[in-house]
C-alpha atoms as a PDB file:
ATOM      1  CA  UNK A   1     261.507 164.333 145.964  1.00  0.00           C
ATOM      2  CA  UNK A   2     258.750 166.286 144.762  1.00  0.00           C
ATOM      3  CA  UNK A   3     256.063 165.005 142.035  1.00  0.00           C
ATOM      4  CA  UNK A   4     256.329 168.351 139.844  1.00  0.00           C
ATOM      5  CA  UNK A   5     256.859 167.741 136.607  1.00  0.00           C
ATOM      6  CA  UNK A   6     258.054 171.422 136.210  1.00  0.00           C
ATOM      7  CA  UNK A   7     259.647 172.478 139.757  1.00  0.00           C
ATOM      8  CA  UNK A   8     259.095 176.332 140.296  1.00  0.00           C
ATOM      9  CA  UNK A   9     261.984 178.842 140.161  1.00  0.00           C
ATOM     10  CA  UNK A  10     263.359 179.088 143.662  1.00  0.00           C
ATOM     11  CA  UNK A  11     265.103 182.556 145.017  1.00  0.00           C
ATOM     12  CA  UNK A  12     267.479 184.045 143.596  1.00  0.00           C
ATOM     13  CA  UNK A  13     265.857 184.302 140.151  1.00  0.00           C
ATOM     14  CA  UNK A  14     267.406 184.904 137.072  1.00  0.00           C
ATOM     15  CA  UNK A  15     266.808 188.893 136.443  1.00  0.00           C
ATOM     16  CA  UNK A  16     264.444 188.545 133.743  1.00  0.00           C
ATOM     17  CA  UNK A  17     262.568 186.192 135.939  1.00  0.00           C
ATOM     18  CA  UNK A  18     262.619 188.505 138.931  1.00  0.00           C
ATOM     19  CA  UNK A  19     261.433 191.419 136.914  1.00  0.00           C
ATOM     20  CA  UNK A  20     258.305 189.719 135.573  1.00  0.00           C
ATOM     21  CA  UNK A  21     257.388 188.437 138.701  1.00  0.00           C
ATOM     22  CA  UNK A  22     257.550 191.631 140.415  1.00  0.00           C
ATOM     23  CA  UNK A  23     254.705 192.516 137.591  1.00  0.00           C
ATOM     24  CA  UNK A  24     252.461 189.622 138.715  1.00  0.00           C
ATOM     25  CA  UNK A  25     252.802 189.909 142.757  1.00  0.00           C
ATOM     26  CA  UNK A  26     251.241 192.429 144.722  1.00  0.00           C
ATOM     27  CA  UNK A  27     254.073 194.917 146.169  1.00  0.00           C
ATOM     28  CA  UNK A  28     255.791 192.715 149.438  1.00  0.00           C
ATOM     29  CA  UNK A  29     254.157 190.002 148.658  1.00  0.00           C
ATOM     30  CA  UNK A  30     256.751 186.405 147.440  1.00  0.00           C
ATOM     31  CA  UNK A  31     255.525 184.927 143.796  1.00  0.00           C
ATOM     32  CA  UNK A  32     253.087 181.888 143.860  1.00  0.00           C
ATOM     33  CA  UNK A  33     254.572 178.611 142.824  1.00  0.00           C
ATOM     34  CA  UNK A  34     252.357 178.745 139.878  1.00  0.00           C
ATOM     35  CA  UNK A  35     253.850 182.342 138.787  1.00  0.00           C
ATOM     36  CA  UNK A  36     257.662 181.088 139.684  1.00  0.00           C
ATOM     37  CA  UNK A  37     256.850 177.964 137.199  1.00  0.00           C
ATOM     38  CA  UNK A  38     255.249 180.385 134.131  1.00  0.00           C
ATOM     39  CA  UNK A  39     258.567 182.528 134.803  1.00  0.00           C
ATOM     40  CA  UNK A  40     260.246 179.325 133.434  1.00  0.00           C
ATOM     41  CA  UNK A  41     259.460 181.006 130.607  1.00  0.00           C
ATOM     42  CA  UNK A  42     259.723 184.488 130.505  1.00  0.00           C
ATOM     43  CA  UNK A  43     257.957 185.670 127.353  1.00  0.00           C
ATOM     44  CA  UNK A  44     255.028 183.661 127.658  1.00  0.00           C
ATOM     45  CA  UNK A  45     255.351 184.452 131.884  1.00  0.00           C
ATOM     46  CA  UNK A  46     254.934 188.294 130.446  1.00  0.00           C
ATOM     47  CA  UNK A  47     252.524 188.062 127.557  1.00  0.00           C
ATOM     48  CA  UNK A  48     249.844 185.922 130.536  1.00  0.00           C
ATOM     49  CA  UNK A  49     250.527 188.761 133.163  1.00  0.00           C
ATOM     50  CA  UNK A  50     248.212 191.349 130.838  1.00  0.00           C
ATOM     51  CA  UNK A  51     245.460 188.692 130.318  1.00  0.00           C
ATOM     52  CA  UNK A  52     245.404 187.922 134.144  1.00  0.00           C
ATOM     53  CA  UNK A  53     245.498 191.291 135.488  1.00  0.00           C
ATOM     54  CA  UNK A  54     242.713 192.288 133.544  1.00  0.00           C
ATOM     55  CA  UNK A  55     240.689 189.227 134.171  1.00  0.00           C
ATOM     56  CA  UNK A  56     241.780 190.084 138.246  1.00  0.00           C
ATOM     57  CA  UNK A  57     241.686 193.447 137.455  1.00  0.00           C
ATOM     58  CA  UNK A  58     239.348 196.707 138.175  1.00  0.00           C
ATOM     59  CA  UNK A  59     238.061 196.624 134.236  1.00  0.00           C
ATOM     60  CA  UNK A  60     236.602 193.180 134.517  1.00  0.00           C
ATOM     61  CA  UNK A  61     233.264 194.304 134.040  1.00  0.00           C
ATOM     62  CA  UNK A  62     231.496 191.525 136.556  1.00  0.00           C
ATOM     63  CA  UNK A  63     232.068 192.253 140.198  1.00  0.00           C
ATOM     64  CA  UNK A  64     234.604 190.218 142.542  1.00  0.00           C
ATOM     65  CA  UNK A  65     231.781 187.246 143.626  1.00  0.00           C
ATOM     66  CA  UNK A  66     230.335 186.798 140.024  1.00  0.00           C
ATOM     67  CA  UNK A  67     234.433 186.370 139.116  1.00  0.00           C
ATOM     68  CA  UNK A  68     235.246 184.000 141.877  1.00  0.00           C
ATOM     69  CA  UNK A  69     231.792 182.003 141.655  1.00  0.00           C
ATOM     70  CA  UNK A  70     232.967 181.159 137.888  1.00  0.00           C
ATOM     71  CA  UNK A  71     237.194 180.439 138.980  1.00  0.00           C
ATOM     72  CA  UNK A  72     236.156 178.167 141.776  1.00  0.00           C
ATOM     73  CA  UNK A  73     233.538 176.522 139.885  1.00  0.00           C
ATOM     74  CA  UNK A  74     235.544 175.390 137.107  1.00  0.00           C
ATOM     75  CA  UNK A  75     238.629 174.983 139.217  1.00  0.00           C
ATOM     76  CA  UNK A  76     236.544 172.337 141.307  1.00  0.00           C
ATOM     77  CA  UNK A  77     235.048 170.652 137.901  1.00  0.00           C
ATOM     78  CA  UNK A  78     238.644 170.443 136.560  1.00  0.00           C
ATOM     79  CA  UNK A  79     239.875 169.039 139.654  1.00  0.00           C
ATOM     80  CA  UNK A  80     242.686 172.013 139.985  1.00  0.00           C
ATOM     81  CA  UNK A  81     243.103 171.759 143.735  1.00  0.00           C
ATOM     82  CA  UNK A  82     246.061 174.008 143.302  1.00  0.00           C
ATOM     83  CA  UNK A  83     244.525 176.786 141.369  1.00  0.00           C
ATOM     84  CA  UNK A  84     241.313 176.454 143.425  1.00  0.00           C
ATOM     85  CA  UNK A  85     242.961 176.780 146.885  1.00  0.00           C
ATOM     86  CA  UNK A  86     244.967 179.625 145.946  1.00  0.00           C
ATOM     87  CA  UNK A  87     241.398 181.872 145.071  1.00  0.00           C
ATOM     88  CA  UNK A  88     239.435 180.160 148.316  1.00  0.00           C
ATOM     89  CA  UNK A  89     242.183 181.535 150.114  1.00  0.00           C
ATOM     90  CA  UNK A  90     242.980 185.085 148.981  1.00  0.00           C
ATOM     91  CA  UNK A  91     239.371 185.545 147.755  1.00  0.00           C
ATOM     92  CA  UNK A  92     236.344 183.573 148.960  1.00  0.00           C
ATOM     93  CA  UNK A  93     236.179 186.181 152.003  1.00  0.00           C
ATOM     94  CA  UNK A  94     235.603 189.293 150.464  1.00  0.00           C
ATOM     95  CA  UNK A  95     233.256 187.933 147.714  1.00  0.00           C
ATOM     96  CA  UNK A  96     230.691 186.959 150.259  1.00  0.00           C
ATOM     97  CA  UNK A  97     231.426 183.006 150.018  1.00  0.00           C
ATOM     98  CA  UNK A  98     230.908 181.354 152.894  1.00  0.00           C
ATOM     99  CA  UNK A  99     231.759 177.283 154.021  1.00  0.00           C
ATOM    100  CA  UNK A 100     228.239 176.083 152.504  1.00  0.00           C
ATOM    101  CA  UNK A 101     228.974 177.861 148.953  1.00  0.00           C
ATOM    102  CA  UNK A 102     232.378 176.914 148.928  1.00  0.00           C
ATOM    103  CA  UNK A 103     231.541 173.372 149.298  1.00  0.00           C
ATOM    104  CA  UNK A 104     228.929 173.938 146.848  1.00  0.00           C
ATOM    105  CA  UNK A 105     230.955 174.994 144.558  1.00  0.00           C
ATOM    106  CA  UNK A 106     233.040 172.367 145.279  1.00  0.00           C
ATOM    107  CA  UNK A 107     231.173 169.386 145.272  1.00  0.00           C
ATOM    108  CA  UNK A 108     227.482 170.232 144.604  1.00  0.00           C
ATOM    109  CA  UNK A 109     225.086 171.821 142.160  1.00  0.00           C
ATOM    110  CA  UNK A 110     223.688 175.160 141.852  1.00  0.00           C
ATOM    111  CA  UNK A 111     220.257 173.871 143.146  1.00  0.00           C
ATOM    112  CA  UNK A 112     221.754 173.761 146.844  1.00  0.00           C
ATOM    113  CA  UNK A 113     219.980 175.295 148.954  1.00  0.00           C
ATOM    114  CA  UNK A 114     222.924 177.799 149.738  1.00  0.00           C
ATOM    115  CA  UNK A 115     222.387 179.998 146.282  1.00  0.00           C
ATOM    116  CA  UNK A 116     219.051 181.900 147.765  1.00  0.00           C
ATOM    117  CA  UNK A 117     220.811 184.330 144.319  1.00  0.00           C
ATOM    118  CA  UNK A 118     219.224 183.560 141.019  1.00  0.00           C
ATOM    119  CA  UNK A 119     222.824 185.355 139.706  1.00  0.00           C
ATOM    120  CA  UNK A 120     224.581 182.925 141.761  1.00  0.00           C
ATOM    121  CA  UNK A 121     222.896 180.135 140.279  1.00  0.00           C
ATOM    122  CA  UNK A 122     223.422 181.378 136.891  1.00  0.00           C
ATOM    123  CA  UNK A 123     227.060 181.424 137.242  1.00  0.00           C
ATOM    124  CA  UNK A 124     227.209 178.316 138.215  1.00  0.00           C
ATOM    125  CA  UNK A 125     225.016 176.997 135.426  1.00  0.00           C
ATOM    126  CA  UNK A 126     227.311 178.722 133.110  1.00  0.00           C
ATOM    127  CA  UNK A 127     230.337 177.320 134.573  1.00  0.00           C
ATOM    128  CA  UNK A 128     228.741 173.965 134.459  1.00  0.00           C
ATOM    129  CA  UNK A 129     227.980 174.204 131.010  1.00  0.00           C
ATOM    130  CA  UNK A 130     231.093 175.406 129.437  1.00  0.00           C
ATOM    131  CA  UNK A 131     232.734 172.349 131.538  1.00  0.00           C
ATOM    132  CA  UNK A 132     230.680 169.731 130.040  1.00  0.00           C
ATOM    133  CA  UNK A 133     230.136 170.519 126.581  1.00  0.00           C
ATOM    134  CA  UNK A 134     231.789 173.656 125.554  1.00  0.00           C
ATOM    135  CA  UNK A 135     228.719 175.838 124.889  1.00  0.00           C
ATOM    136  CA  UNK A 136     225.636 177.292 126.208  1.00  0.00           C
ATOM    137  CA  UNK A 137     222.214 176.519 125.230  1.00  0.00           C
ATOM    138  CA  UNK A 138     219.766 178.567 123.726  1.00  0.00           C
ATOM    139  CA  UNK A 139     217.539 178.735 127.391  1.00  0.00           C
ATOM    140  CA  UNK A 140     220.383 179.352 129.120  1.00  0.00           C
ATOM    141  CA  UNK A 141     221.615 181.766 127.252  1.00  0.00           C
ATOM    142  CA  UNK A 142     218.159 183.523 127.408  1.00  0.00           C
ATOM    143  CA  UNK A 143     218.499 183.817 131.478  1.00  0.00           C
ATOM    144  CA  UNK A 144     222.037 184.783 131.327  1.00  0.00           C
ATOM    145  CA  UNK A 145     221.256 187.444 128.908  1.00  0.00           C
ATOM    146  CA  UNK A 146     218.446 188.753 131.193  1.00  0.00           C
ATOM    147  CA  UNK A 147     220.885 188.930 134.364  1.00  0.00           C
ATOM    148  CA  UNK A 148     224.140 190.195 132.983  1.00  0.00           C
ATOM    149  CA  UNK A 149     225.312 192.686 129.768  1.00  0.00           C
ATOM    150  CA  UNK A 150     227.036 191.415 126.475  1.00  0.00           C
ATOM    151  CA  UNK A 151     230.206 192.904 127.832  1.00  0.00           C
ATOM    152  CA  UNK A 152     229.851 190.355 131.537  1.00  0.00           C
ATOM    153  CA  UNK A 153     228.921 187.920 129.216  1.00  0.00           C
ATOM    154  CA  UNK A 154     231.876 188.118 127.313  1.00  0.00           C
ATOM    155  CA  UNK A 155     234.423 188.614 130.401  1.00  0.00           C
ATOM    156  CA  UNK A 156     232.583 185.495 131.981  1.00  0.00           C
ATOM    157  CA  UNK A 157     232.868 183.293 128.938  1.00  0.00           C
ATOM    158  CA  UNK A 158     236.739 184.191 128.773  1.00  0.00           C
ATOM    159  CA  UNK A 159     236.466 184.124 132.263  1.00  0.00           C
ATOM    160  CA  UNK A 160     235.541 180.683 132.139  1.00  0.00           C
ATOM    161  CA  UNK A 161     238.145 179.678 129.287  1.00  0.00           C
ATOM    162  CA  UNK A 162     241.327 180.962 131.056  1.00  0.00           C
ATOM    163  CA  UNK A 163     240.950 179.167 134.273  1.00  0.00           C
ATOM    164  CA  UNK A 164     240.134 175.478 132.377  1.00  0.00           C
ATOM    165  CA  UNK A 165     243.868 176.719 130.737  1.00  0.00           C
ATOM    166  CA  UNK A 166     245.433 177.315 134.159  1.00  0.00           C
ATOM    167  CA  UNK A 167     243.731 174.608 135.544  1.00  0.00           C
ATOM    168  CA  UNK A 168     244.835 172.060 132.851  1.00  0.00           C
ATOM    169  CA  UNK A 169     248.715 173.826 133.453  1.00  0.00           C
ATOM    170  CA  UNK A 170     248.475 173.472 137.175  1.00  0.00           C
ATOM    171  CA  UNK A 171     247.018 169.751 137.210  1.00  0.00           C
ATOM    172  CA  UNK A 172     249.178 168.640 134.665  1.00  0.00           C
ATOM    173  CA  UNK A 173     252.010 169.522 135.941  1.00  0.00           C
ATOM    174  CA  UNK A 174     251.788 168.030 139.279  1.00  0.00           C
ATOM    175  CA  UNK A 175     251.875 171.855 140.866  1.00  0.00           C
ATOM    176  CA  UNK A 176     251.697 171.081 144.741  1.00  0.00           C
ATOM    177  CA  UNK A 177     249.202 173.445 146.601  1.00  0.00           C
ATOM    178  CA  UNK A 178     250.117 176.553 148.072  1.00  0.00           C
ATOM    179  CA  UNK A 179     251.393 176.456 151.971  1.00  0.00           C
ATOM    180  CA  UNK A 180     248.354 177.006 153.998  1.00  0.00           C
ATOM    181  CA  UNK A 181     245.170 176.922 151.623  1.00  0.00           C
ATOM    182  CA  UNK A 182     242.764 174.470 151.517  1.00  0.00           C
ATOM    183  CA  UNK A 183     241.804 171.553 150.426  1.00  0.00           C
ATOM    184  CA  UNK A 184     239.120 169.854 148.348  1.00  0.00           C
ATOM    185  CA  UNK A 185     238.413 167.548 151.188  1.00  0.00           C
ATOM    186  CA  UNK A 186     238.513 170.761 153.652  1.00  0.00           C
ATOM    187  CA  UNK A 187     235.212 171.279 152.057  1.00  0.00           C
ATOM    188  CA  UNK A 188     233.036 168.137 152.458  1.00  0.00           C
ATOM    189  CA  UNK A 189     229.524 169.068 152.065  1.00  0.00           C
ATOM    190  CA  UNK A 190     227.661 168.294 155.771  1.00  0.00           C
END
């Protein structure tokens, strides 16, 4: 018996199901259990596919590491194995991450001595910051401003936003992790 607390649509969907998770899948490529659960509900599956393929997407204005430092971050902090596992897996790669910055992320601070980046760090920082209090403070903010445009700053804040909202919908629903991604503990630091 599984612990979900909203079981995932299993094959064969329901056509309006099928059809928006076609949208949110690459071509060839079967829907994540998190997508198959949203497509319990079809409008609001639909409406979240524009947000997230634009915050995936070519027009997010930060580049593919600054995106993933920021999901992993505050998919560690809000203890979203699920959600985190799924973008280690299909993402840490190509955005440069390697096993110390993953466990960084993971577990540690942006003062390991993995982020020789002063962007990197920043991220981080930001991450951290939203996560603990909801807001940025006014030196922050002054060395994020100096590093990144209004327009990053804005994709990174909503950035930021939307994965504590997937990451609250993934935890709280008990969503088990993805076959073959990792774990938390997969990433001990040494």
């Amino acid at each position: 018996m599984s612990d979900e607390r909203i079981p995932p649509l299993r094959a064969p969907f329901p056509p309006e199901a099928a059809a928006v998770l076609r949208r949110m899948m690459p071509p060839g490529q079967a829907p994540i259990a998190l997508f198959r659960m949203f497509a319990r509900n079809v409008p609001m599956a639909a409406a979240m596919h524009g947000w997230g393929s634009y915050e995936l997407g070519r027009n997010f204005s930060a580049g593919l590491r600054d995106r993933e430092i920021v999901i992993d971050r505050v998919c560690a902090l809000c203890h979203a194995e699920y959600e985190w596992g799924v973008h280690v897996a299909r993402f840490a790669a190509k955005a440069g991450l390697d096993d110390a910055q993953i466990a960084s992320l993971t577990h540690g601070a942006s003062t390991d001595p993995c982020w020789e980046s002063e962007r990197d760090r920043l991220l981080i920082e930001l991450s951290d910051a939203l996560h603990a209090g909801g807001d940025i403070d006014d030196a922050l903010w002054e060395r994020l401003a100096a590093e990144f445009t209004d327009e990053q700053l804005l994709d990174l804040l909503m950035l930021g936003g939307w994965y504590h909202a997937i990451s609250f919908v993934a935890r709280a629903t008990r969503l088990t992790p993805e076959p073959g991604t990792p774990r938390f503990e997969d990433f001990r630091p040494r």
